[in-house]
N, C-alpha and C. Protein backbone atom coordinates (compact mmCIF):
# COMPACT_ATOMS: atom_id res chain seq x y z
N UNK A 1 -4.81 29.16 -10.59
CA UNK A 1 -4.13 28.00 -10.08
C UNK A 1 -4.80 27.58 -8.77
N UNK A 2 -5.08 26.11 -8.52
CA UNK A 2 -5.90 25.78 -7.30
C UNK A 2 -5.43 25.59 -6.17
N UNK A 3 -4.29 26.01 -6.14
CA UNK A 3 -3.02 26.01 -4.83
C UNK A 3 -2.84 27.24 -4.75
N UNK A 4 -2.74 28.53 -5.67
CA UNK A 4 -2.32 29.89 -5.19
C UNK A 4 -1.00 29.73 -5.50
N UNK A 5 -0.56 31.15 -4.83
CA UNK A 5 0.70 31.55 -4.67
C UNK A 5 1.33 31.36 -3.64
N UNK A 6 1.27 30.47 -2.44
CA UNK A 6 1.52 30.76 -1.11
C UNK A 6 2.91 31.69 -0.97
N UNK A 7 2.82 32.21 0.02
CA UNK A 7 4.22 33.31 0.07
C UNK A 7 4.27 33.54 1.93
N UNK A 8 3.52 33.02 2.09
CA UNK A 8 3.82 32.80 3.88
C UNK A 8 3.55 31.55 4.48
N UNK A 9 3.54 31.34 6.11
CA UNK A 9 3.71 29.53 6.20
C UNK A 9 2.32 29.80 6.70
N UNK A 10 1.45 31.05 6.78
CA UNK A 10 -0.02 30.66 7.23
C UNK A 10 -0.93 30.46 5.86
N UNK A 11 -0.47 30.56 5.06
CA UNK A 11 -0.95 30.27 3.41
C UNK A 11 -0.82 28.99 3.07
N UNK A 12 0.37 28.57 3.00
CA UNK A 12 1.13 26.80 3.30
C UNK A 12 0.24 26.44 3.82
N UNK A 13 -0.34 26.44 5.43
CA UNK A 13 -0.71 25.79 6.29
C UNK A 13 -2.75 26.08 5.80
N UNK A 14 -3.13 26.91 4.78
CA UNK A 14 -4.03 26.99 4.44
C UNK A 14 -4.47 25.93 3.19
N UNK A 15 -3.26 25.97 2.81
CA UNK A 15 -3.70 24.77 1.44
C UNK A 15 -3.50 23.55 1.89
N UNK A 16 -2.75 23.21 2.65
CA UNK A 16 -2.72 21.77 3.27
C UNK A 16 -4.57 21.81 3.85
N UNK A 17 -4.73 22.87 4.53
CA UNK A 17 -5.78 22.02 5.43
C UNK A 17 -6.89 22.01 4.00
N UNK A 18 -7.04 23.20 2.90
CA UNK A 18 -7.83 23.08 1.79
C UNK A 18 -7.96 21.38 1.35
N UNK A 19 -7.07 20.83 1.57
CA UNK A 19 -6.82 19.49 0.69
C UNK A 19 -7.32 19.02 1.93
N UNK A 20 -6.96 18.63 3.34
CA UNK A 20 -7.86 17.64 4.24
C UNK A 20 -9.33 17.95 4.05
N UNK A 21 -9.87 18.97 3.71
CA UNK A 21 -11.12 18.78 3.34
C UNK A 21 -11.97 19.15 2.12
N UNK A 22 -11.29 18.39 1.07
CA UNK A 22 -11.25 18.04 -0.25
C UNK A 22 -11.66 19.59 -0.94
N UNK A 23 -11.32 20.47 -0.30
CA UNK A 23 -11.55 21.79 -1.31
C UNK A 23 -10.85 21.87 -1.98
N UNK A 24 -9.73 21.35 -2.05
CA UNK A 24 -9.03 20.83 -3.64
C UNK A 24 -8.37 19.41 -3.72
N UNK A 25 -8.48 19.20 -4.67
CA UNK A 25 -8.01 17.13 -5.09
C UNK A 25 -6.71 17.22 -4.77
N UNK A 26 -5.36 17.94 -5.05
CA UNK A 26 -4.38 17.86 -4.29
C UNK A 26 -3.51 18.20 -4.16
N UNK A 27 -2.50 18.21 -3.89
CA UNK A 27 -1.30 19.54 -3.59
C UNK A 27 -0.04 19.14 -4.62
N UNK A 28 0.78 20.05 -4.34
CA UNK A 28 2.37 19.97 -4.93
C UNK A 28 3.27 18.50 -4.60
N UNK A 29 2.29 18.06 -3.45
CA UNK A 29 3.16 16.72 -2.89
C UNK A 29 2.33 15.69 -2.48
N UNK A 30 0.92 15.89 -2.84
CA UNK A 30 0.56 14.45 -2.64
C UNK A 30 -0.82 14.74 -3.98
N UNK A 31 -0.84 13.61 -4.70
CA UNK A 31 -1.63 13.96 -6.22
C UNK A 31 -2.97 13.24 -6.14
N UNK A 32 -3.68 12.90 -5.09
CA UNK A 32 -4.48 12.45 -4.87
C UNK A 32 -5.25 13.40 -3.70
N UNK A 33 -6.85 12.96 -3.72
CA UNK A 33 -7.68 13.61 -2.45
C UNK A 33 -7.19 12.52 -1.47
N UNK A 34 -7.30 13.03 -0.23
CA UNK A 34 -7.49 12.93 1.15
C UNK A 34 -8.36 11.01 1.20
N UNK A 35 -7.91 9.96 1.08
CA UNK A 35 -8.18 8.95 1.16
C UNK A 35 -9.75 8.65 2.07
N UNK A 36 -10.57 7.47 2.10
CA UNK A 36 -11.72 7.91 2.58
C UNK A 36 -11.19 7.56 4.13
N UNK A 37 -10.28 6.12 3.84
CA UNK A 37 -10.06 5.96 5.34
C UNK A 37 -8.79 6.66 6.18
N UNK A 38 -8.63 8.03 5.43
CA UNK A 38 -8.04 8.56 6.32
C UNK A 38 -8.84 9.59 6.80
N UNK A 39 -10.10 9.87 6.48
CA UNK A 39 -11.03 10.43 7.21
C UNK A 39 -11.26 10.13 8.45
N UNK A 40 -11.10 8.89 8.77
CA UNK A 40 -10.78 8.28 10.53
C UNK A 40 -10.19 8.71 11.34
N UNK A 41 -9.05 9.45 10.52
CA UNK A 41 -7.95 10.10 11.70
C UNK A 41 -8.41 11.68 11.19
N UNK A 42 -9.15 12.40 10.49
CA UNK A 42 -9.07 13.68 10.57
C UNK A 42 -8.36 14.78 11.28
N UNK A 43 -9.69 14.65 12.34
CA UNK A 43 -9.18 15.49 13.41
C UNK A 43 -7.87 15.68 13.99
N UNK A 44 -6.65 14.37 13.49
CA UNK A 44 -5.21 14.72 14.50
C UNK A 44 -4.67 14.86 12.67
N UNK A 45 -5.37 14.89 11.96
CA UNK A 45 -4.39 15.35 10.57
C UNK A 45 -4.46 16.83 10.81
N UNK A 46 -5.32 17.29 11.06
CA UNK A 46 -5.75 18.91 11.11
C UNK A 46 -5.04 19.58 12.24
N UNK A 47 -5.03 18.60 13.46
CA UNK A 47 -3.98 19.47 14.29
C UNK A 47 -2.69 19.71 13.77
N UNK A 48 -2.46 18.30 13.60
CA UNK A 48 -0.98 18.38 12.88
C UNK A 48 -0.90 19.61 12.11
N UNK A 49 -1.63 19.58 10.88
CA UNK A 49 -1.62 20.74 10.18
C UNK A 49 -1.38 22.10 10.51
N UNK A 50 -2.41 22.59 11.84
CA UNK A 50 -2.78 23.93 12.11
C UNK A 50 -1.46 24.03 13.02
N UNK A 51 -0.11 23.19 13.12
CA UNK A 51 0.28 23.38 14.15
C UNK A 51 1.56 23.31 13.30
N UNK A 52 1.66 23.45 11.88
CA UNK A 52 2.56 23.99 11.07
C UNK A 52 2.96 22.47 10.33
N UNK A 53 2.71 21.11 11.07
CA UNK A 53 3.48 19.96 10.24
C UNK A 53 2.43 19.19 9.11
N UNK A 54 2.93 20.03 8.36
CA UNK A 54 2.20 19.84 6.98
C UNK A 54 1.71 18.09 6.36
N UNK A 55 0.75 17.50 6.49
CA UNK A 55 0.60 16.20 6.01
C UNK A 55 0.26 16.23 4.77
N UNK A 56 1.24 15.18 4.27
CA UNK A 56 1.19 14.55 2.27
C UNK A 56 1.08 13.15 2.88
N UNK A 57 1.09 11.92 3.79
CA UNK A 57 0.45 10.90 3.30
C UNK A 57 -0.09 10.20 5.14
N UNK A 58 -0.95 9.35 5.00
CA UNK A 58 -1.22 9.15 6.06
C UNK A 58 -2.23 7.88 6.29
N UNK A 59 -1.99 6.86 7.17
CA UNK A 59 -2.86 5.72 6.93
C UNK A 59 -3.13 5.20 8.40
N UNK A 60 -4.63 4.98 9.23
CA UNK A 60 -4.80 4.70 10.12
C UNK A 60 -4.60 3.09 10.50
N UNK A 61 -4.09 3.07 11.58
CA UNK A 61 -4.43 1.35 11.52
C UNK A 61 -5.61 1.06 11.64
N UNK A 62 -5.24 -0.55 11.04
CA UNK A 62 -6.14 -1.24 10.83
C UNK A 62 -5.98 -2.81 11.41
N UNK A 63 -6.78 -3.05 12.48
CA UNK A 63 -6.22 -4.86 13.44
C UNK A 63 -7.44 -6.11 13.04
N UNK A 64 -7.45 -6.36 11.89
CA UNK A 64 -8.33 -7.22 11.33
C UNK A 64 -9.62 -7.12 10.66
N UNK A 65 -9.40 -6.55 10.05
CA UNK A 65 -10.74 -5.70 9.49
C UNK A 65 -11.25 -6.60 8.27
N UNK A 66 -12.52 -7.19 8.05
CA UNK A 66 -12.74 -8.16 6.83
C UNK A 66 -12.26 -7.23 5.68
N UNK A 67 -12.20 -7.95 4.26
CA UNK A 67 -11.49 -7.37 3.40
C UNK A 67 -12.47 -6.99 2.90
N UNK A 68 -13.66 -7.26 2.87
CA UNK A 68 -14.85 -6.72 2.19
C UNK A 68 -15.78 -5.62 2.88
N UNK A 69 -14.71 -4.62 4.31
CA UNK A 69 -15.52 -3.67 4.40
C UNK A 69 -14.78 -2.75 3.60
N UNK A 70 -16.35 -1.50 3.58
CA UNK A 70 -16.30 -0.68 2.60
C UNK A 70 -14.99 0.68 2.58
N UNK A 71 -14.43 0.19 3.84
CA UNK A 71 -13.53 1.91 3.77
C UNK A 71 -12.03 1.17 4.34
N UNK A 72 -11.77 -0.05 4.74
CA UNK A 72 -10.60 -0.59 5.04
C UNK A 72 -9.90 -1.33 3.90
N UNK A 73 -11.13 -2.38 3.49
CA UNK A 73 -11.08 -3.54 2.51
C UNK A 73 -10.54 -3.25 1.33
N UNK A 74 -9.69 -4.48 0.98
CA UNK A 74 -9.15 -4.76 -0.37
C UNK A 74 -8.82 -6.13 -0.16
N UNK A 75 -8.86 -6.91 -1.63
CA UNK A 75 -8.79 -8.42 -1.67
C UNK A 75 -9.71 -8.88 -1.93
N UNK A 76 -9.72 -10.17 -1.72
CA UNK A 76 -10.91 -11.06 -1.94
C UNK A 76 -12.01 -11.08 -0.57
N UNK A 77 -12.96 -11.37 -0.99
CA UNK A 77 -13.91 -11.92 0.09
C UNK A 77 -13.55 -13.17 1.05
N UNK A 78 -13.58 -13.15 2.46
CA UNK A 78 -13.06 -13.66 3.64
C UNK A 78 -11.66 -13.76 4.27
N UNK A 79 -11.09 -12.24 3.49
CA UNK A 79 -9.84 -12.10 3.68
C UNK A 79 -9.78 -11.28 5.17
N UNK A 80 -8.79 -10.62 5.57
CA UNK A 80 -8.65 -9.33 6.79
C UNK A 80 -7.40 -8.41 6.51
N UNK A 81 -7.62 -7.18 6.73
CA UNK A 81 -6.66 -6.38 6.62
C UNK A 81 -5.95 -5.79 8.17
N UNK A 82 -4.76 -5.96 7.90
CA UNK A 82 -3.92 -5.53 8.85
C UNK A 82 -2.71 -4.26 8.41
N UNK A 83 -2.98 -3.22 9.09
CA UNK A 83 -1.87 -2.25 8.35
C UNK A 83 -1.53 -1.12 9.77
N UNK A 84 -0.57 -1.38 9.94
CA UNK A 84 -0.04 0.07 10.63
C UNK A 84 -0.63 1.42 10.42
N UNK A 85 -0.41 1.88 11.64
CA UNK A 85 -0.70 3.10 11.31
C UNK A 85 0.50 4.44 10.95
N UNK A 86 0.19 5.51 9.78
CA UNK A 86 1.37 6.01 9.91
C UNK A 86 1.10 7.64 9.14
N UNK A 87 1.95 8.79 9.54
CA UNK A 87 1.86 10.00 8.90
C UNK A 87 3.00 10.14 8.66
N UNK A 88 3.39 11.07 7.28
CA UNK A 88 4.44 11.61 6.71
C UNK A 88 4.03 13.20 6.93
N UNK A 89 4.86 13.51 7.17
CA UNK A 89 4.57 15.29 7.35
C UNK A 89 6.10 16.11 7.12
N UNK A 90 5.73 18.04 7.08
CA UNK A 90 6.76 18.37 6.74
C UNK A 90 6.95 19.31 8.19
N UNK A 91 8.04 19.34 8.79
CA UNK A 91 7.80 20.25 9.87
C UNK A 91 9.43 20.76 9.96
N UNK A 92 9.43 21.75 10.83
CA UNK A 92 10.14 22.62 11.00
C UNK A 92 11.53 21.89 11.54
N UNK A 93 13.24 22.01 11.74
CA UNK A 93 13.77 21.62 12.22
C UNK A 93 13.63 21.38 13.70
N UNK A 94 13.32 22.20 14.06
CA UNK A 94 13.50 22.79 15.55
C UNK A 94 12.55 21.72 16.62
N UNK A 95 11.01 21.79 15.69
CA UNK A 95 9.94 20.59 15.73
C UNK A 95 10.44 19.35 15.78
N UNK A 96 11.06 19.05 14.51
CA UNK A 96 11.46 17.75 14.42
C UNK A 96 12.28 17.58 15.39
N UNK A 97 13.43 18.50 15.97
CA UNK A 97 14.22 17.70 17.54
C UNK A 97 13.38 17.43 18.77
N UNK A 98 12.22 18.13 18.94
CA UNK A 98 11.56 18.26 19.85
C UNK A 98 11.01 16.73 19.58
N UNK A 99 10.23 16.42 18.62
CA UNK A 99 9.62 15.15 18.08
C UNK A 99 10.63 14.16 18.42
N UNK A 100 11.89 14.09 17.44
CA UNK A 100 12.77 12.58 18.46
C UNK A 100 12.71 12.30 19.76
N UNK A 101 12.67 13.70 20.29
CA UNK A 101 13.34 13.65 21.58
C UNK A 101 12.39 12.64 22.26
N UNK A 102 10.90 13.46 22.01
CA UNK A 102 9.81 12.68 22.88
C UNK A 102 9.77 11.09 22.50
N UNK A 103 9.89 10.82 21.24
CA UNK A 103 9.82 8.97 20.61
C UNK A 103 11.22 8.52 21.26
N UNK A 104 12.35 8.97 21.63
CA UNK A 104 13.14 8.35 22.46
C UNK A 104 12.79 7.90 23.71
N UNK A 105 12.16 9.31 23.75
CA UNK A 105 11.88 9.32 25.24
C UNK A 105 10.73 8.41 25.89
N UNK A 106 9.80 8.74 25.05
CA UNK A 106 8.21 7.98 25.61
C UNK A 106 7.60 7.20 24.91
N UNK A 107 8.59 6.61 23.78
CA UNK A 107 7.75 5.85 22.63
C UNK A 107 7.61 4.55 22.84
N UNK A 108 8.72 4.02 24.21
CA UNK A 108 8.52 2.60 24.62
C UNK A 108 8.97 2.15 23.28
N UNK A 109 9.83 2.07 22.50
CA UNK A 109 10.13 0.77 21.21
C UNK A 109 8.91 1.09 19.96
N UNK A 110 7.93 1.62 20.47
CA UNK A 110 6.48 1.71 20.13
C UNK A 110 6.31 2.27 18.57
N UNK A 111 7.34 3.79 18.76
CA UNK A 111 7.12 4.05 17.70
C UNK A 111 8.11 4.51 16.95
N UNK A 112 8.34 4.59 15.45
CA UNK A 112 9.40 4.11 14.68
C UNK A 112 9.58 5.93 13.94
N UNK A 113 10.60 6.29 13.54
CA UNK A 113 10.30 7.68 12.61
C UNK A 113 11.75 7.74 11.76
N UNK A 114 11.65 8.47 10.62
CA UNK A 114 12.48 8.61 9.51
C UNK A 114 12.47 10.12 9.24
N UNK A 115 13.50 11.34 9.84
CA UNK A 115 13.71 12.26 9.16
C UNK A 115 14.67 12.21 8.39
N UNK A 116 14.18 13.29 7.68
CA UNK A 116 15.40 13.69 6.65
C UNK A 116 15.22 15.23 6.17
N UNK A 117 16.60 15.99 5.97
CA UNK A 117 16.39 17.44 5.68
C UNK A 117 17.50 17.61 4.24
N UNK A 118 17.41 19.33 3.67
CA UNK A 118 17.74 18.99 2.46
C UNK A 118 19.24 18.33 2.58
N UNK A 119 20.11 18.75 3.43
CA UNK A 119 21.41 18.54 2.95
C UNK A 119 21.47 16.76 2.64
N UNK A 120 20.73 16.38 3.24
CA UNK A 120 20.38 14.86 3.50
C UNK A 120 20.21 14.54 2.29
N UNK A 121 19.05 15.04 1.46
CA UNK A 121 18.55 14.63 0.35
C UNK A 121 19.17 15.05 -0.76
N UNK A 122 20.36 16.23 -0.81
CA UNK A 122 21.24 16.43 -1.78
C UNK A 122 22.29 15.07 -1.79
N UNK A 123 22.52 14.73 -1.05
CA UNK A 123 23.47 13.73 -0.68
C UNK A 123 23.27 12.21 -1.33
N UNK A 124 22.01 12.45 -1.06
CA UNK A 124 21.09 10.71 -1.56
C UNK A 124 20.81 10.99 -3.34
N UNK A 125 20.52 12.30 -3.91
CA UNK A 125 20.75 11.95 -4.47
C UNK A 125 22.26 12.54 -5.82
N UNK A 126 23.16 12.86 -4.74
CA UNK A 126 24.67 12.75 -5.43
C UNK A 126 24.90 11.38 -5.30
N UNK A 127 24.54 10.57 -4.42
CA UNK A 127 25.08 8.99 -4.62
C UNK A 127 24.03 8.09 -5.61
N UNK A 128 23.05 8.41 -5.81
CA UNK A 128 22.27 7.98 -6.91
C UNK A 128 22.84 8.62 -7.79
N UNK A 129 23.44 9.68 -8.26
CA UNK A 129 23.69 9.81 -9.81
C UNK A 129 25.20 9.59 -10.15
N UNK A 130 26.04 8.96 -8.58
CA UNK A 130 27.52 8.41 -9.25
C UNK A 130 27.10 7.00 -9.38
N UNK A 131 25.84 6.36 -8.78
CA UNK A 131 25.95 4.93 -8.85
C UNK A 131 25.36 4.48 -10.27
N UNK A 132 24.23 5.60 -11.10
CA UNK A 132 23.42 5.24 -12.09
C UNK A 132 24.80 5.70 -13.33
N UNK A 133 25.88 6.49 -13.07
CA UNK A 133 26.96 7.01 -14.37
C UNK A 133 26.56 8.12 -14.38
N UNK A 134 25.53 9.09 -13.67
CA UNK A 134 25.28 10.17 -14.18
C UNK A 134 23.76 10.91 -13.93
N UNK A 135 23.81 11.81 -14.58
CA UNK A 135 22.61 12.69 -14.55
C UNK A 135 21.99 12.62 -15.65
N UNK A 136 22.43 12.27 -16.21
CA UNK A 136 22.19 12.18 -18.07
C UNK A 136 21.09 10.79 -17.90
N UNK A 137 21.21 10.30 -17.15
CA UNK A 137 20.57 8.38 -17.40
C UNK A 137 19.75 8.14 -16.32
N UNK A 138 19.24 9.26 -15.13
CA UNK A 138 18.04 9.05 -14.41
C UNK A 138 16.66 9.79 -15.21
């Protein structure tokens, strides 16, 4: 199997970084290699990583970039791309309070974030399966 067995979080934190540098195409949570233009941001994907907050998706900005270069571009010819920049990662509770605290604190409006933990996500989806009739029909 090209993921292993992981059974500790320095194993975890070994296959994540395996996938930032395409020693394998891709993990349990993201089914694709390592994008080319997220090769731009490497180096702070890897900290992130080595520093336990696991990255599955990630996109650098981009402030006008023609649509016809080779690692930003999509569209037609004489178009421009504009895209935020942004990481999804998995990190520890304890991390994640530390993390609000500072985007309250120093993010100036600047920057935007969405956690969520399991009890959260049991929840989202008990209300998805009273709103769909069931479990039977997702």
């Amino acid at each position: 199997m090209k993921w292993g067995r992981p059974t500790t979080l320095g194993q975890l934190t070994s296959m994540f970084l395996r996938h930032l540098h395409s020693e394998i195409s891709d993990t349990p949570f993201s089914d694709a290699p390592l994008s080319e233009e997220s090769q731009v941001i490497l180096p702070q994907l890897e900290k992130l990583t080595k520093r336990g907050w696991w990255t599955v998706g990630s996109q650098p900005a981009a402030d006008g970039v023609k649509s016809t270069d080779p690692v930003f571009g999509w569209g037609p010819p004489g178009g421009y791309v504009y895209q935020k920049a942004f990481v999804e990662f998995f990190a520890p509770e304890t991390d994640v309070e530390r993390i609000i605290s500072k985007v309250e604190s120093e993010g100036m409006g600047w920057v935007d974030y969405f956690a969520i933990n399991l009890e959260v996500c049991r929840l989202l989806l008990l209300i998805a399966i009273s709103l769909t009739g069931g479990a039977g029909s997702m």
